[in-house]
Protein backbone atom coordinates (compact mmCIF):
# COMPACT_ATOMS: atom_id res chain seq x y z
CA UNK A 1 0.00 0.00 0.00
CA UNK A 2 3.31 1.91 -0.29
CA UNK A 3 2.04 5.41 -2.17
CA UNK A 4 -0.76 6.84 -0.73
CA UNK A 5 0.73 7.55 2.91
CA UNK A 6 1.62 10.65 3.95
CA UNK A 7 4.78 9.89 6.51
CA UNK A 8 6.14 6.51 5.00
CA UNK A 9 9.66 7.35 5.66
CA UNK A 10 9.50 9.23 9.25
CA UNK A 11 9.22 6.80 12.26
CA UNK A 12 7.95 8.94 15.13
CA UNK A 13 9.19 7.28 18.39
CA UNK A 14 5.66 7.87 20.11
CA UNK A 15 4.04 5.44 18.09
CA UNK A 16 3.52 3.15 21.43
CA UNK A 17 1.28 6.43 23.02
CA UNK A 18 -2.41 5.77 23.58
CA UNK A 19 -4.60 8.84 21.74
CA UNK A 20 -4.66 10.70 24.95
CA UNK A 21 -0.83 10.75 25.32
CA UNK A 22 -0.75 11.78 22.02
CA UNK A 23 -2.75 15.00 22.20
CA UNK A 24 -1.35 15.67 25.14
CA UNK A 25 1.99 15.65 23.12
CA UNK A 26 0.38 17.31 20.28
CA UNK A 27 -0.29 20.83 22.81
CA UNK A 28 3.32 20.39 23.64
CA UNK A 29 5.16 22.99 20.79
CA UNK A 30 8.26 20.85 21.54
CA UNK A 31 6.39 17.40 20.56
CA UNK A 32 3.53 19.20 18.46
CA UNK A 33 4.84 17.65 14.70
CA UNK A 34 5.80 14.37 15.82
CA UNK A 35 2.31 13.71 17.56
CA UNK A 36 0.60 14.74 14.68
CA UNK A 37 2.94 12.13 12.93
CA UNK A 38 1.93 9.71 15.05
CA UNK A 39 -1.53 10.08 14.56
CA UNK A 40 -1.65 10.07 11.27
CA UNK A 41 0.64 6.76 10.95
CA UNK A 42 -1.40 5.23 13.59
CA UNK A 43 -5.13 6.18 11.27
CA UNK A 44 -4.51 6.73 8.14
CA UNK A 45 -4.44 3.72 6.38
CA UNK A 46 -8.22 2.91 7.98
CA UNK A 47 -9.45 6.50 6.77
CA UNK A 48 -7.93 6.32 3.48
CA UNK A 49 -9.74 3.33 3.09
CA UNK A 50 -13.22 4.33 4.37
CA UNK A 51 -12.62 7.72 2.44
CA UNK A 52 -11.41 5.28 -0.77
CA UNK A 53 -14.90 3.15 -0.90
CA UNK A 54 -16.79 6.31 -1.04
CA UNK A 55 -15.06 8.20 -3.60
CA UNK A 56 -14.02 4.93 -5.54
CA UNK A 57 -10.56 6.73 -7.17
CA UNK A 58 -7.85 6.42 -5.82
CA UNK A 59 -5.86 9.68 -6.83
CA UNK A 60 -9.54 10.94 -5.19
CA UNK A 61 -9.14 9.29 -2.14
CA UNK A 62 -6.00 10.68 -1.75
CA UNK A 63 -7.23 14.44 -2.49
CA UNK A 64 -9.88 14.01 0.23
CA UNK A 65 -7.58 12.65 2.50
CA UNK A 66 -5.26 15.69 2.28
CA UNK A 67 -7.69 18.15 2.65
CA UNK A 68 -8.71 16.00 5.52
CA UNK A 69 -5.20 15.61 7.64
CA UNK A 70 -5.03 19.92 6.70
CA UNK A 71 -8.42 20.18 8.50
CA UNK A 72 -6.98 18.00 11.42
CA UNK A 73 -3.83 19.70 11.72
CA UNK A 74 -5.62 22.79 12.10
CA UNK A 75 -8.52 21.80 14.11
CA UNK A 76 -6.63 19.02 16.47
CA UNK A 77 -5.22 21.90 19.26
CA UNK A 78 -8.83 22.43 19.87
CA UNK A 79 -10.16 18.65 20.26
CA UNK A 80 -11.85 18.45 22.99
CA UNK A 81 -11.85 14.81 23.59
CA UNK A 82 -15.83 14.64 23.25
CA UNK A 83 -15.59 11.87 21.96
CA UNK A 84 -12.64 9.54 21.01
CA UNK A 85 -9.75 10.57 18.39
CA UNK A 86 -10.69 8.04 15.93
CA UNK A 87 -14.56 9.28 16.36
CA UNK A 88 -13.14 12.40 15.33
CA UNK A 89 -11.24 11.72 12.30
CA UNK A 90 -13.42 9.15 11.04
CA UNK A 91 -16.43 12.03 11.13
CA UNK A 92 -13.92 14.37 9.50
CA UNK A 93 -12.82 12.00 6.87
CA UNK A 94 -16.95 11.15 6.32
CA UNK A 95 -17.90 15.29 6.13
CA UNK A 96 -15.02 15.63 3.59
CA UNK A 97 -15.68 12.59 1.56
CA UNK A 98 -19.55 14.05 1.06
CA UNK A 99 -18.46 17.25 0.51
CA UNK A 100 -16.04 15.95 -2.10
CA UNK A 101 -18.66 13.51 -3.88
CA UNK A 102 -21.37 16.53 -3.84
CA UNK A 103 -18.83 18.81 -5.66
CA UNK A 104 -18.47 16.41 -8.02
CA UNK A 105 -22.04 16.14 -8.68
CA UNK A 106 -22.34 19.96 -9.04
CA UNK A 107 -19.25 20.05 -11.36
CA UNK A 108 -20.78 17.81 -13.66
CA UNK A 109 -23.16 18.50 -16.53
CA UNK A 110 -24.75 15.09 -16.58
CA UNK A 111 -26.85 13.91 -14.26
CA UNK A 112 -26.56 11.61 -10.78
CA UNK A 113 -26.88 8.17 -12.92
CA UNK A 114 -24.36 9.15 -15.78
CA UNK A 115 -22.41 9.67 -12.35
CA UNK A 116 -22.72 6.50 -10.84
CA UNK A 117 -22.25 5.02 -13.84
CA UNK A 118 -18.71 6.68 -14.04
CA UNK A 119 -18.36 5.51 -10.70
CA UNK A 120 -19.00 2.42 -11.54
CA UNK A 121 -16.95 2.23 -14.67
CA UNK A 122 -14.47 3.47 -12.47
CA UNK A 123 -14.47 0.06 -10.65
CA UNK A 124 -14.69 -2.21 -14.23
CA UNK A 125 -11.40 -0.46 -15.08
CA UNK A 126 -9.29 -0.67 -12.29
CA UNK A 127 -6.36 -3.73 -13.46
CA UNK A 128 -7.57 -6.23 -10.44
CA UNK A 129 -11.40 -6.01 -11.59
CA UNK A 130 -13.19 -9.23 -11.96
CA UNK A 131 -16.39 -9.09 -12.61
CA UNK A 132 -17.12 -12.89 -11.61
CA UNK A 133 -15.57 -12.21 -7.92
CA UNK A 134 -18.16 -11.59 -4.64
CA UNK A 135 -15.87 -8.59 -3.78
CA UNK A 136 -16.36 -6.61 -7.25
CA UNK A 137 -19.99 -7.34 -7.07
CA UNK A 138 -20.50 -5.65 -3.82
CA UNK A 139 -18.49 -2.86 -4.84
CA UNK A 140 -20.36 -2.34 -8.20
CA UNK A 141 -23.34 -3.00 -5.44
CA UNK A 142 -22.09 -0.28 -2.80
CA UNK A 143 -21.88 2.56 -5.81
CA UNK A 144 -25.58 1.83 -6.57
CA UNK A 145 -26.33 3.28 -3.02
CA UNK A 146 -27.31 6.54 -1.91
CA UNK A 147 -24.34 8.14 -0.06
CA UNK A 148 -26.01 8.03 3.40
CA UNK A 149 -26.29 4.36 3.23
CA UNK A 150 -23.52 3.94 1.61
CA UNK A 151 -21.66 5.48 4.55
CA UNK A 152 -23.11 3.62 7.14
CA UNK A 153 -22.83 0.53 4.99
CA UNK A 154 -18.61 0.89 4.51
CA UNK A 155 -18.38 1.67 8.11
CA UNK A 156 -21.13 -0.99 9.63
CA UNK A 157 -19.39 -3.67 6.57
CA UNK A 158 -15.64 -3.14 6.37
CA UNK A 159 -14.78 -1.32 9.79
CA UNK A 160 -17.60 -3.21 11.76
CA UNK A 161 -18.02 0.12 13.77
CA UNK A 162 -20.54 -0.14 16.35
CA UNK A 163 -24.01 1.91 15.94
CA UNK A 164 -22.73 3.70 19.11
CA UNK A 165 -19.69 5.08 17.62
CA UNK A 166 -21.42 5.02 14.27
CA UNK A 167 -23.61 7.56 15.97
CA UNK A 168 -20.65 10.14 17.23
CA UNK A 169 -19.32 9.66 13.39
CA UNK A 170 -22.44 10.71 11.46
CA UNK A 171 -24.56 12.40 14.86
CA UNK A 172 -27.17 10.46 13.77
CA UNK A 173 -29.54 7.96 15.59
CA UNK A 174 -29.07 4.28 16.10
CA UNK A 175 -32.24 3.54 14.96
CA UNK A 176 -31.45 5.73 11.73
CA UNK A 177 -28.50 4.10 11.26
CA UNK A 178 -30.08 0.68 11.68
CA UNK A 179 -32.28 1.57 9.25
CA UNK A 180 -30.40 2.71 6.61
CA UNK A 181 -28.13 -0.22 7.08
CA UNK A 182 -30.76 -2.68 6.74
CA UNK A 183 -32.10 -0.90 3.77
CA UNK A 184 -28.50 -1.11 2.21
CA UNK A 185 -28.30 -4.54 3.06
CA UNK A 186 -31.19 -5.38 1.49
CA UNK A 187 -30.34 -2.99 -1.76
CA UNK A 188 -27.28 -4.93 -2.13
CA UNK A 189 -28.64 -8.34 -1.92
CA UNK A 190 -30.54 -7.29 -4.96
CA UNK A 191 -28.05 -6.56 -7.33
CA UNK A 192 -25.64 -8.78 -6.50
């Protein structure tokens, strides 16, 4: 997975701190940059992932996931600890990953299907694709989704995040979220 990460080469020595020793570090000017190092190496594989099945693209994924660690850096001295860290990012990485997919849908003259559809053809052309696989069925599946549920689907599905913590991410219900993963389930069963 070489390529996408940010700090490949730099190996922070408070990789072992818990999130809370980490902030704590990140407040310190002195320790501020390696922190933030820290808590990117220890995240953002899981986020570029979870941003990458929404936006599909990988050159995408990684776009959204810059903007995202740019809104961290600058928002992260004023975490509050709420909630936990990866509550935090994860419901940064979601907000930019909608903003991103709506912007695309404004910037293009065609309409929602014709962008599916390029979503989709997106997935047909990547090298790996095989269209007789379970895997590439769900994913031409997932695309067919609304983004809500396909939100809560990715993180129910591939991070099994509870509906607790599902509800920090997206401040939304349980019940909602039940919901619309049921109704996602149940999408997906029919097309694939």
């Amino acid at each position: 997975m070489v390529g996408f990460f940010i700090f490949d080469d730099i190996k922070p020595p408070c990789m072992h701190l818990d999130d809370s020793e980490l902030l704590r570090d990140f407040r310190q000017p002195a320790t501020k940059e390696k922190a933030y190092t820290a808590i990117i190496k220890k995240y953002q594989e899981k986020l570029y992932w979870h941003i990458r099945r929404m936006v599909v693209d990988h050159d995408d994924a990684n776009d959204v996931l810059q903007n995202m660690l740019i809104k961290v850096w600058n928002a992260l001295e004023n975490f509050r600890e709420d909630s936990q860290l990866y509550t935090w990012l994860y419901r940064i990485a979601t907000n930019e990953s909608l903003t991103f997919m709506e912007q695309r849908k404004k910037r293009s003259s065609v309409s929602f299907g014709d962008v599916e559809d390029n979503l989709s053809n997106t997935i047909v052309a990547d090298k790996d694709f095989d269209p007789n696989k379970l895997e590439w069925k769900l994913q031409l599946a997932i695309q067919q989704l609304p983004d809500k549920q396909k939100v809560v689907f990715n993180l129910r599905y591939y991070d099994e995040m509870p509906y607790e913590e599902m509800s920090r991410v997206l401040e939304t219900s349980e019940g909602a979220l039940k919901a619309s993963y049921h109704h996602a389930v149940k999408k997906n069963r029919r097309v694939y």
